[in-house]
PDB file of N, CA and C in Angstrom:
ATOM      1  N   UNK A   1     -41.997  24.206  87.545  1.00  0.00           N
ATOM      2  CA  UNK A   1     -40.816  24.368  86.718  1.00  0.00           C
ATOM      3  C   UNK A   1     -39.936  23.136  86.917  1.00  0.00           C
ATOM      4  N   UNK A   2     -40.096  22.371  86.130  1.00  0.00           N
ATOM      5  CA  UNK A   2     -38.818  21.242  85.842  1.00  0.00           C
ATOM      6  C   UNK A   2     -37.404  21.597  85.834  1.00  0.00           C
ATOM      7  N   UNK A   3     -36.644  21.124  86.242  1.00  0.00           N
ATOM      8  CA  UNK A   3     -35.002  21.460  86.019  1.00  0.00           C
ATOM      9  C   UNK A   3     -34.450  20.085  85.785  1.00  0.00           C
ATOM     10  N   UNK A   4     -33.533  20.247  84.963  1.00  0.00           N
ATOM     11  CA  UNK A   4     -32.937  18.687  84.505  1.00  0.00           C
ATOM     12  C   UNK A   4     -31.416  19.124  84.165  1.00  0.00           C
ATOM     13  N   UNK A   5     -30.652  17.985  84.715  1.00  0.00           N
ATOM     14  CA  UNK A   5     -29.027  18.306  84.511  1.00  0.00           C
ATOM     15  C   UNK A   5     -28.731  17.411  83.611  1.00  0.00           C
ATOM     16  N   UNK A   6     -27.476  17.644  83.249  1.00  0.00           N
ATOM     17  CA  UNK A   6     -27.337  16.696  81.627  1.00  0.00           C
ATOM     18  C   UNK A   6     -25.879  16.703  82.280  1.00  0.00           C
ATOM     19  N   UNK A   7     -25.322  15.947  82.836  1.00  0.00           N
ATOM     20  CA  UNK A   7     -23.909  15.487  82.457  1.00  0.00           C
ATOM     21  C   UNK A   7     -23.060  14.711  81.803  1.00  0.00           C
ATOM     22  N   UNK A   8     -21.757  15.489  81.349  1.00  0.00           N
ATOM     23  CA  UNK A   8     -21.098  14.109  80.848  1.00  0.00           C
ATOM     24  C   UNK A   8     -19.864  13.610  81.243  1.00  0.00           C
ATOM     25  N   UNK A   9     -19.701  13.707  82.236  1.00  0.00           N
ATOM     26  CA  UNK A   9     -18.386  13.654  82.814  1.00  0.00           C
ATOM     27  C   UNK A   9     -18.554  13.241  84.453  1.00  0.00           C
ATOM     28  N   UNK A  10     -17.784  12.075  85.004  1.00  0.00           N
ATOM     29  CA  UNK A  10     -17.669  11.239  86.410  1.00  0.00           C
ATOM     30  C   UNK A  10     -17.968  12.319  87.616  1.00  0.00           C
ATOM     31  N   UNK A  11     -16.762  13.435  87.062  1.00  0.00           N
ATOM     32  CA  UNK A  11     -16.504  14.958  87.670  1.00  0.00           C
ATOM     33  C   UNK A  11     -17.506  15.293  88.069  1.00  0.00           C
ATOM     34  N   UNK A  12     -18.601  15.535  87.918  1.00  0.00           N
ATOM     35  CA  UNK A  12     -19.787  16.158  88.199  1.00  0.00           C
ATOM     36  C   UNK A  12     -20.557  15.471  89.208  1.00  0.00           C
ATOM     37  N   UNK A  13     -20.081  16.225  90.539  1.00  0.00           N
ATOM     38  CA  UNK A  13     -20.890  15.039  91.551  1.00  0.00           C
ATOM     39  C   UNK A  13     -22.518  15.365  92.039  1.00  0.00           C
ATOM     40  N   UNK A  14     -22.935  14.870  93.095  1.00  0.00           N
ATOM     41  CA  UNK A  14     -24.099  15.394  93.741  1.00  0.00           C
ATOM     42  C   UNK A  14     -24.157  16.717  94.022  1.00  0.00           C
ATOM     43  N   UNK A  15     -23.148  17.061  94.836  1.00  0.00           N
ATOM     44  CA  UNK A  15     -22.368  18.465  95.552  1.00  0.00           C
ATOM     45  C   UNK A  15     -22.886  19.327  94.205  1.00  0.00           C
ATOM     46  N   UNK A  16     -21.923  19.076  93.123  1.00  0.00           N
ATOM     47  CA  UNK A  16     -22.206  20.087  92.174  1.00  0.00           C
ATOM     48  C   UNK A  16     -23.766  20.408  91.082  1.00  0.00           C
ATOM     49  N   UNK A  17     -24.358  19.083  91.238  1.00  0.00           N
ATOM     50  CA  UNK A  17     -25.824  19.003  90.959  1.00  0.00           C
ATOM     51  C   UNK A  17     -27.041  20.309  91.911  1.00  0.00           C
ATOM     52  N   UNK A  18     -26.346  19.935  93.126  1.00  0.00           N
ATOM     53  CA  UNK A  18     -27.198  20.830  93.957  1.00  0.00           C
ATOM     54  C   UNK A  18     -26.853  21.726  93.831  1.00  0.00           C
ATOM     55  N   UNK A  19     -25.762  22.407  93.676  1.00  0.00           N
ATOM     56  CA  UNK A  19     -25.514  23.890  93.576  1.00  0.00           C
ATOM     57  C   UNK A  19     -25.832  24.229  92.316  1.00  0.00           C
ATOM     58  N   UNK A  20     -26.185  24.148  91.047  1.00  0.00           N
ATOM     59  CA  UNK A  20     -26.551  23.964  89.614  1.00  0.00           C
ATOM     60  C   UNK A  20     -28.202  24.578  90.774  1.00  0.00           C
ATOM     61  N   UNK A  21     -28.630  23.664  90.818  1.00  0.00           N
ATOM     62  CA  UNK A  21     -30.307  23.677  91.238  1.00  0.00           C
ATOM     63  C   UNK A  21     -30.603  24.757  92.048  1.00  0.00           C
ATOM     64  N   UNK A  22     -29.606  24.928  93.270  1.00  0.00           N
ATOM     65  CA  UNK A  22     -29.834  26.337  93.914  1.00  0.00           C
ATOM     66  C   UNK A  22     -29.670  27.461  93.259  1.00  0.00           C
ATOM     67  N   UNK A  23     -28.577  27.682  91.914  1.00  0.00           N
ATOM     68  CA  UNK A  23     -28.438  28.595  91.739  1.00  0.00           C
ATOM     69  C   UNK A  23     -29.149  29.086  90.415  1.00  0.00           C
ATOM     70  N   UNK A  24     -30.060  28.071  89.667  1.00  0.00           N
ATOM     71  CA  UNK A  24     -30.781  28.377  88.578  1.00  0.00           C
ATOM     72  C   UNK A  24     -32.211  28.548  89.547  1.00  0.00           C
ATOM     73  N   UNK A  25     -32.393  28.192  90.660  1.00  0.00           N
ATOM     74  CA  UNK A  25     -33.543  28.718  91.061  1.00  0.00           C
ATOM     75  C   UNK A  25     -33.934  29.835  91.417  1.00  0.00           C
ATOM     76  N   UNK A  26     -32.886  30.133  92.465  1.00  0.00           N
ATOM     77  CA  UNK A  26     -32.593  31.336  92.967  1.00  0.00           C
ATOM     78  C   UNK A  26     -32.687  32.433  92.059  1.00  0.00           C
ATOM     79  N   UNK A  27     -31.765  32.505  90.954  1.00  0.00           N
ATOM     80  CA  UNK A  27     -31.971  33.591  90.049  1.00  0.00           C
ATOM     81  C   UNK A  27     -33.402  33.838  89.252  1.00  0.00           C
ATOM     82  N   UNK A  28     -33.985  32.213  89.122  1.00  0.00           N
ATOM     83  CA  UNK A  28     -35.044  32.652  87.754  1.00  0.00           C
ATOM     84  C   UNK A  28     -36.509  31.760  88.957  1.00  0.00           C
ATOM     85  N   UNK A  29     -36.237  31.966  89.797  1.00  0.00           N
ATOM     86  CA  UNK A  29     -37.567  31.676  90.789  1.00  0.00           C
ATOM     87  C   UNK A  29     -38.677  32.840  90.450  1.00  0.00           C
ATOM     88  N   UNK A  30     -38.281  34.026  90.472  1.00  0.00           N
ATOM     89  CA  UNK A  30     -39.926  34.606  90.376  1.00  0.00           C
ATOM     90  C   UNK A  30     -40.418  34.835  89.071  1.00  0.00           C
ATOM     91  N   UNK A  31     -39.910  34.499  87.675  1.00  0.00           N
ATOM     92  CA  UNK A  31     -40.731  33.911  86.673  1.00  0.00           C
ATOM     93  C   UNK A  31     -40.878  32.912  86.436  1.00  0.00           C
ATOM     94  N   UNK A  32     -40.606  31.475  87.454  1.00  0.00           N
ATOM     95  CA  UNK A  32     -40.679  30.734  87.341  1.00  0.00           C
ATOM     96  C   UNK A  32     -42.402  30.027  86.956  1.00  0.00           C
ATOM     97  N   UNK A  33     -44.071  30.813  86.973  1.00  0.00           N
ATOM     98  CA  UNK A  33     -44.891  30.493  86.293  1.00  0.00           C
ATOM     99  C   UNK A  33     -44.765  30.741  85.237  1.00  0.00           C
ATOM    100  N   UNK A  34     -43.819  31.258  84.095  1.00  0.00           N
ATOM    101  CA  UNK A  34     -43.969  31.405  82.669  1.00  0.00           C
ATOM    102  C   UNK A  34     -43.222  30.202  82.216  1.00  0.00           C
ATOM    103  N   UNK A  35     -42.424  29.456  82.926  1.00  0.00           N
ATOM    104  CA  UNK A  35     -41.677  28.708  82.437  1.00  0.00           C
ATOM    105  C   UNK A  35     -41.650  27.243  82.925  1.00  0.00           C
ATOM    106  N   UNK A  36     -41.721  26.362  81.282  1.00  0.00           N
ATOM    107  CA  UNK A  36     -42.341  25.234  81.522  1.00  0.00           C
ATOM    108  C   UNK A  36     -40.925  24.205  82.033  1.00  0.00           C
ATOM    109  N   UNK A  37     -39.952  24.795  81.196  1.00  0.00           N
ATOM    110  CA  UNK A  37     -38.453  23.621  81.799  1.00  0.00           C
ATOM    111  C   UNK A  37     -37.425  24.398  81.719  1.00  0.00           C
ATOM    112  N   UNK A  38     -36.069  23.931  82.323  1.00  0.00           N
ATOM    113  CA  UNK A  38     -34.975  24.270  82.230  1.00  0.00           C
ATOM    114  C   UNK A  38     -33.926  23.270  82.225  1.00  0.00           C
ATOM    115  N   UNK A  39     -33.203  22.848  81.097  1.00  0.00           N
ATOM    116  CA  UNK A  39     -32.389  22.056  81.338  1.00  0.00           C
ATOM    117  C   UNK A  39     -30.767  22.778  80.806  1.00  0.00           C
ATOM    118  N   UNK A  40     -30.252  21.965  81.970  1.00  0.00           N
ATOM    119  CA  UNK A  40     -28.657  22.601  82.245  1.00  0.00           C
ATOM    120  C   UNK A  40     -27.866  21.249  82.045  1.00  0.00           C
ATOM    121  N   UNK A  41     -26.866  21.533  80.799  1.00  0.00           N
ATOM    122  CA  UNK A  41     -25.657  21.130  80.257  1.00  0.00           C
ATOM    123  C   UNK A  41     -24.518  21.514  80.369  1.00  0.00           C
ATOM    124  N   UNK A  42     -23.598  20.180  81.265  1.00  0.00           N
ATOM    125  CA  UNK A  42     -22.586  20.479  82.093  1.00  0.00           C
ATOM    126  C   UNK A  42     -21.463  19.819  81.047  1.00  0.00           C
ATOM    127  N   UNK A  43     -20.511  19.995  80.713  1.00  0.00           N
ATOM    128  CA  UNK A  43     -19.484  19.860  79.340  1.00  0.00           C
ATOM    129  C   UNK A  43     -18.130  20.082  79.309  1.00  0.00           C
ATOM    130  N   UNK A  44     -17.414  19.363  78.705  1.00  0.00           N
ATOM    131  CA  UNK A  44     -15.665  19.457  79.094  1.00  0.00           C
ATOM    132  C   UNK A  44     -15.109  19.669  78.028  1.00  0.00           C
ATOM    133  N   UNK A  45     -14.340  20.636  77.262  1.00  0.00           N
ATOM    134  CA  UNK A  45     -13.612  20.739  76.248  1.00  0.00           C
ATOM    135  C   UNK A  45     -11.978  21.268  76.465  1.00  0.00           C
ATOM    136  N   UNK A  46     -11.337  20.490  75.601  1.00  0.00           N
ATOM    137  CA  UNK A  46      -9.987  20.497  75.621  1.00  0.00           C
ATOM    138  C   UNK A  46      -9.709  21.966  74.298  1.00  0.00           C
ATOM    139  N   UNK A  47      -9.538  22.630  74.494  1.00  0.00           N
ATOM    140  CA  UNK A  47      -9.485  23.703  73.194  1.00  0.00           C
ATOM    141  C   UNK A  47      -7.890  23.866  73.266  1.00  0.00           C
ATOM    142  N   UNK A  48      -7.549  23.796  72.400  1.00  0.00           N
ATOM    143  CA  UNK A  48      -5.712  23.517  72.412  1.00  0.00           C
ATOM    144  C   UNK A  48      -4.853  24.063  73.468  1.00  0.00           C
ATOM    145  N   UNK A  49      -4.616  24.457  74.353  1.00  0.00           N
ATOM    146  CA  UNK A  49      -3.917  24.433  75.699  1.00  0.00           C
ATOM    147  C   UNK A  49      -5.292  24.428  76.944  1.00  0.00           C
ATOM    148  N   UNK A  50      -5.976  25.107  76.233  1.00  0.00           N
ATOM    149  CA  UNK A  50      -7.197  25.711  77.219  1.00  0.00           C
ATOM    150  C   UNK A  50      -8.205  25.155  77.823  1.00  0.00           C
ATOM    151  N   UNK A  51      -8.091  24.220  79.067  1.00  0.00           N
ATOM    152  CA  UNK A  51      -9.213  23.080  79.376  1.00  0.00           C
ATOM    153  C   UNK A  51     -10.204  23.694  80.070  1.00  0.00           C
ATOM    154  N   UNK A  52     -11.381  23.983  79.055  1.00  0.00           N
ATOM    155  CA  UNK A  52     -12.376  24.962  79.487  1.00  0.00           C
ATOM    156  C   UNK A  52     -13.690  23.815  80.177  1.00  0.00           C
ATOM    157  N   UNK A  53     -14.651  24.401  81.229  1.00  0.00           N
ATOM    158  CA  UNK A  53     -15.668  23.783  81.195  1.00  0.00           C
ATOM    159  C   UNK A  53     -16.759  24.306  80.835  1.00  0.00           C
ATOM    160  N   UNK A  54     -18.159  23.935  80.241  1.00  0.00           N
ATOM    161  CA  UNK A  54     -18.661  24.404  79.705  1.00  0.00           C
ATOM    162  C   UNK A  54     -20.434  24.197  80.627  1.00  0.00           C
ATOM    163  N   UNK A  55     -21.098  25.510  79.979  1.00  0.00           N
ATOM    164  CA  UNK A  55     -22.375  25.164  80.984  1.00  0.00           C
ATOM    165  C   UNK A  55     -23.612  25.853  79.832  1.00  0.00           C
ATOM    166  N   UNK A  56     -24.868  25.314  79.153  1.00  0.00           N
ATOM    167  CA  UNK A  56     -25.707  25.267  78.417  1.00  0.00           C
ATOM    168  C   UNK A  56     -26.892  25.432  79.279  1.00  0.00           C
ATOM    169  N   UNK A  57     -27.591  26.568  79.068  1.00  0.00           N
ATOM    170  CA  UNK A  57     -28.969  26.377  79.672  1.00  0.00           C
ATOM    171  C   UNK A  57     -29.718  26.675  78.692  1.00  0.00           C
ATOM    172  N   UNK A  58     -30.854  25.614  78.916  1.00  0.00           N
ATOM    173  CA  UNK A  58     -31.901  26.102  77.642  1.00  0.00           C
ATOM    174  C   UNK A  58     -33.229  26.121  78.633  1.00  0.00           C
ATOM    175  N   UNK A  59     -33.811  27.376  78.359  1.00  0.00           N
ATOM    176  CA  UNK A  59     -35.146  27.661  79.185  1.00  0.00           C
ATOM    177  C   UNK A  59     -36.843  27.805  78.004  1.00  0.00           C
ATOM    178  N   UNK A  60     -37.400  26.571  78.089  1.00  0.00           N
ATOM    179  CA  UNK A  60     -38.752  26.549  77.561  1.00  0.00           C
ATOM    180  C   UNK A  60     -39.423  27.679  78.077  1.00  0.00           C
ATOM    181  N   UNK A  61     -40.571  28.721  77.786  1.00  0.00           N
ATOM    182  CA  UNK A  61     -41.288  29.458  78.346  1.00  0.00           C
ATOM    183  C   UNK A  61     -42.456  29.371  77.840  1.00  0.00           C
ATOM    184  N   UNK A  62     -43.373  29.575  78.453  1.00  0.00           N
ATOM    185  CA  UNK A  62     -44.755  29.395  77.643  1.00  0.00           C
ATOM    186  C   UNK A  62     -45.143  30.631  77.064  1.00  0.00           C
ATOM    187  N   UNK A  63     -45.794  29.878  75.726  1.00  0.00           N
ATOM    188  CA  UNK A  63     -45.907  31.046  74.582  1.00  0.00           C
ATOM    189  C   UNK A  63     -45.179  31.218  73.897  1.00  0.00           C
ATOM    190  N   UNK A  64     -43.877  30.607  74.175  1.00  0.00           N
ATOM    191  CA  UNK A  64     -42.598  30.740  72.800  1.00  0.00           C
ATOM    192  C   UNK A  64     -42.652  29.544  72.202  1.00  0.00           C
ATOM    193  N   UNK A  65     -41.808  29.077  70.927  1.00  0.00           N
ATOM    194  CA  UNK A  65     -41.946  28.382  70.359  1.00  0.00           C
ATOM    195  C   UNK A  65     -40.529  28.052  70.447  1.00  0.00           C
ATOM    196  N   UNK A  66     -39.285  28.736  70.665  1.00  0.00           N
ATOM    197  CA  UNK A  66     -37.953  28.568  70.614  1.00  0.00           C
ATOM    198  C   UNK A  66     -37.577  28.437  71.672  1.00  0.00           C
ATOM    199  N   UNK A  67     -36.774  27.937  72.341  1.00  0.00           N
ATOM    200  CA  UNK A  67     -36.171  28.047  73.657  1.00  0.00           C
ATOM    201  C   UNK A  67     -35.462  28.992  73.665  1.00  0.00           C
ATOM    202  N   UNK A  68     -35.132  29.371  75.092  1.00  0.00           N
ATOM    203  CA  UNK A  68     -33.863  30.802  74.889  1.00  0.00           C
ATOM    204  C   UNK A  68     -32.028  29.676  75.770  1.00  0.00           C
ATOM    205  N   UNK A  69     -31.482  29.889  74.887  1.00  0.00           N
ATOM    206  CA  UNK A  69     -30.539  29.506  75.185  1.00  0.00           C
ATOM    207  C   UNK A  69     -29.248  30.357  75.732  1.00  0.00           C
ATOM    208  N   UNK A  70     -28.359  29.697  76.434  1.00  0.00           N
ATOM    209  CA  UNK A  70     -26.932  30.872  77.211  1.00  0.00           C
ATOM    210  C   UNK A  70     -26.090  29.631  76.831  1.00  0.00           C
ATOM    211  N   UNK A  71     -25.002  29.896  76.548  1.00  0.00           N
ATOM    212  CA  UNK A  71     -23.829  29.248  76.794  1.00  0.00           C
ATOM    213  C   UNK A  71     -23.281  29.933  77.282  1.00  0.00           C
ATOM    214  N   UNK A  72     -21.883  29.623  78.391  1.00  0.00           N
ATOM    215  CA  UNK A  72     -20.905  29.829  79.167  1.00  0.00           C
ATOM    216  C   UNK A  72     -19.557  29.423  79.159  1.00  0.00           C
ATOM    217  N   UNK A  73     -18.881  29.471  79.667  1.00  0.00           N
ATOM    218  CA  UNK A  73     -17.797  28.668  80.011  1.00  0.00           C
ATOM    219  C   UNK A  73     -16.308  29.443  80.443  1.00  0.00           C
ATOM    220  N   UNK A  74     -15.889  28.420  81.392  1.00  0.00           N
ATOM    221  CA  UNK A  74     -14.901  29.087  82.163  1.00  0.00           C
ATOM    222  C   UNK A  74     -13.786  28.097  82.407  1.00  0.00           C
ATOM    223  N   UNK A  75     -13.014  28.523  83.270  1.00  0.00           N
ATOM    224  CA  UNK A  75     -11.724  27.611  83.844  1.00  0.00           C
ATOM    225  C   UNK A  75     -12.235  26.268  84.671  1.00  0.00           C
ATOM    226  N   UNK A  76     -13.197  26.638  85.641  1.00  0.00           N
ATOM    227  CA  UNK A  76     -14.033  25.886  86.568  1.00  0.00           C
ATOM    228  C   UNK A  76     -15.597  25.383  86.770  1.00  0.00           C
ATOM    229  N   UNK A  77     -15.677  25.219  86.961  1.00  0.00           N
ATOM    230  CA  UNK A  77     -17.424  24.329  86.984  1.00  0.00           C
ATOM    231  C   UNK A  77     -18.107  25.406  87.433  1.00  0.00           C
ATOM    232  N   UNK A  78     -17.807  26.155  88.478  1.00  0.00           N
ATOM    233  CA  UNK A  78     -18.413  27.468  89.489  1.00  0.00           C
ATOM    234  C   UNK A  78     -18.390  28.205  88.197  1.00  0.00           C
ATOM    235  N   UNK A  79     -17.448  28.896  88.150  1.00  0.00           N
ATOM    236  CA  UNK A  79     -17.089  30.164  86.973  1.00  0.00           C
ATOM    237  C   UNK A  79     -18.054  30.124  85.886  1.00  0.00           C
ATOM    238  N   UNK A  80     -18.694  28.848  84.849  1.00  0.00           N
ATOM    239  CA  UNK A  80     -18.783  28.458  84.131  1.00  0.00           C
ATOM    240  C   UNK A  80     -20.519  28.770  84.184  1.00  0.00           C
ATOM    241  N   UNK A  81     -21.019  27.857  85.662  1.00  0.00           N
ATOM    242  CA  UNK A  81     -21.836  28.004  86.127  1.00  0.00           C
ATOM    243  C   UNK A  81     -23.016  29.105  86.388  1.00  0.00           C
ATOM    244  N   UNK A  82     -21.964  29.934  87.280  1.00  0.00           N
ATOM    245  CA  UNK A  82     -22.654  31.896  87.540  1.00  0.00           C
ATOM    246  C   UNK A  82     -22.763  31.966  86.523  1.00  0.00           C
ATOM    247  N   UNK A  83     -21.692  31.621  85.611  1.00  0.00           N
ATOM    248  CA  UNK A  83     -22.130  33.382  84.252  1.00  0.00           C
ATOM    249  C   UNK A  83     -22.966  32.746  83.431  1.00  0.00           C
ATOM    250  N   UNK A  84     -23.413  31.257  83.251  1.00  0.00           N
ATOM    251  CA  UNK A  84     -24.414  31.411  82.662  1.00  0.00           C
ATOM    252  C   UNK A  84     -26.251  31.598  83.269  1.00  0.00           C
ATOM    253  N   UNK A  85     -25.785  30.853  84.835  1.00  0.00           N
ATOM    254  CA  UNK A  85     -27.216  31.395  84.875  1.00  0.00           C
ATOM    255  C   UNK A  85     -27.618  32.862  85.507  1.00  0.00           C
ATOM    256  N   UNK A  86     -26.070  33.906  85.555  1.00  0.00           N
ATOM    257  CA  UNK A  86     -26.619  35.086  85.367  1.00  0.00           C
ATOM    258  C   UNK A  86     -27.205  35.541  84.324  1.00  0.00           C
ATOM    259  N   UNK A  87     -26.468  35.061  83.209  1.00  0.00           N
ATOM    260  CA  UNK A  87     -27.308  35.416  81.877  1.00  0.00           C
ATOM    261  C   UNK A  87     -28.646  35.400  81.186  1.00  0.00           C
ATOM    262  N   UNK A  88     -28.602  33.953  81.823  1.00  0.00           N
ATOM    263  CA  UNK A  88     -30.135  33.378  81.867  1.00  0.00           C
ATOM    264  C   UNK A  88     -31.310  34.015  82.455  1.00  0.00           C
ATOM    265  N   UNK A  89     -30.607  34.680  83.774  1.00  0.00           N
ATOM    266  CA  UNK A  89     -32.095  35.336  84.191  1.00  0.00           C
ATOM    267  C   UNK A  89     -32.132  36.356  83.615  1.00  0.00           C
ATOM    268  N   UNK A  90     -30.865  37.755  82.935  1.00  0.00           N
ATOM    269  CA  UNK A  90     -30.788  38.535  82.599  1.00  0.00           C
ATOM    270  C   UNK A  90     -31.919  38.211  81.454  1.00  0.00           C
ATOM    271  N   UNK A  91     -32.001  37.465  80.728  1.00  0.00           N
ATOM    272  CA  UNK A  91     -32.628  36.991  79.109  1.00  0.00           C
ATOM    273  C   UNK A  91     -34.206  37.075  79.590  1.00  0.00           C
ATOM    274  N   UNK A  92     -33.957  36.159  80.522  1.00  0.00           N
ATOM    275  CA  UNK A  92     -35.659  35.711  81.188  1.00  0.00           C
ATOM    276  C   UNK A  92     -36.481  37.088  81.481  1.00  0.00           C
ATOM    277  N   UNK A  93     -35.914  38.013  82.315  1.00  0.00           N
ATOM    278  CA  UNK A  93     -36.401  39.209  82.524  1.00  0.00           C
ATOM    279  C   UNK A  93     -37.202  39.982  81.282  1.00  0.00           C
ATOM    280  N   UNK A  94     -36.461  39.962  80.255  1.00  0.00           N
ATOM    281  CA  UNK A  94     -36.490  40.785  79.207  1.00  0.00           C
ATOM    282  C   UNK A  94     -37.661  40.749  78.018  1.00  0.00           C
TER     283      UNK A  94
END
């Protein structure tokens, strides 16, 4: 299983790379033979008072033709983070 981070922003250090990696593994490690990649999109939007951060996972699986995608987003990089790759495994399961 490949994992790939996509950042776009200085903000996003090593520190937060690795915790991205521990925590998309951790959750989606034991279907991890159905699945060929996962790449995670880390994102900053200004929404008129509301400086949200944003987190995109798109998970290839074999045998699909579509990826399954989560978007997220929260106040913080963490926040933003959990809820999408809780979602993600929630999806993956299913």
């Amino acid at each position: 299983m490949k994992t790939e981070i996509v950042a776009r922003h200085p903000e996003i250090d090593e520190t937060l790379r690795r915790y991205v990696l521990r925590r998309v593994r951790s959750a989606i490690n034991r279907l991890s033979t159905q699945i060929k990649n996962i790449t995670v999109k880390l994102d900053r939007h200004s929404a008129q008072q509301a400086d949200q951060r944003n987190c995109v996972i798109e998970i290839r699986i074999d045998g699909q033709e579509a990826p399954l995608i989560v978007d997220s987003a929260g106040p913080h990089w963490l926040s933003a983070i959990d809820k999408a790759v809780e979602s993600a495994a929630r999806a993956v399961r299913r």
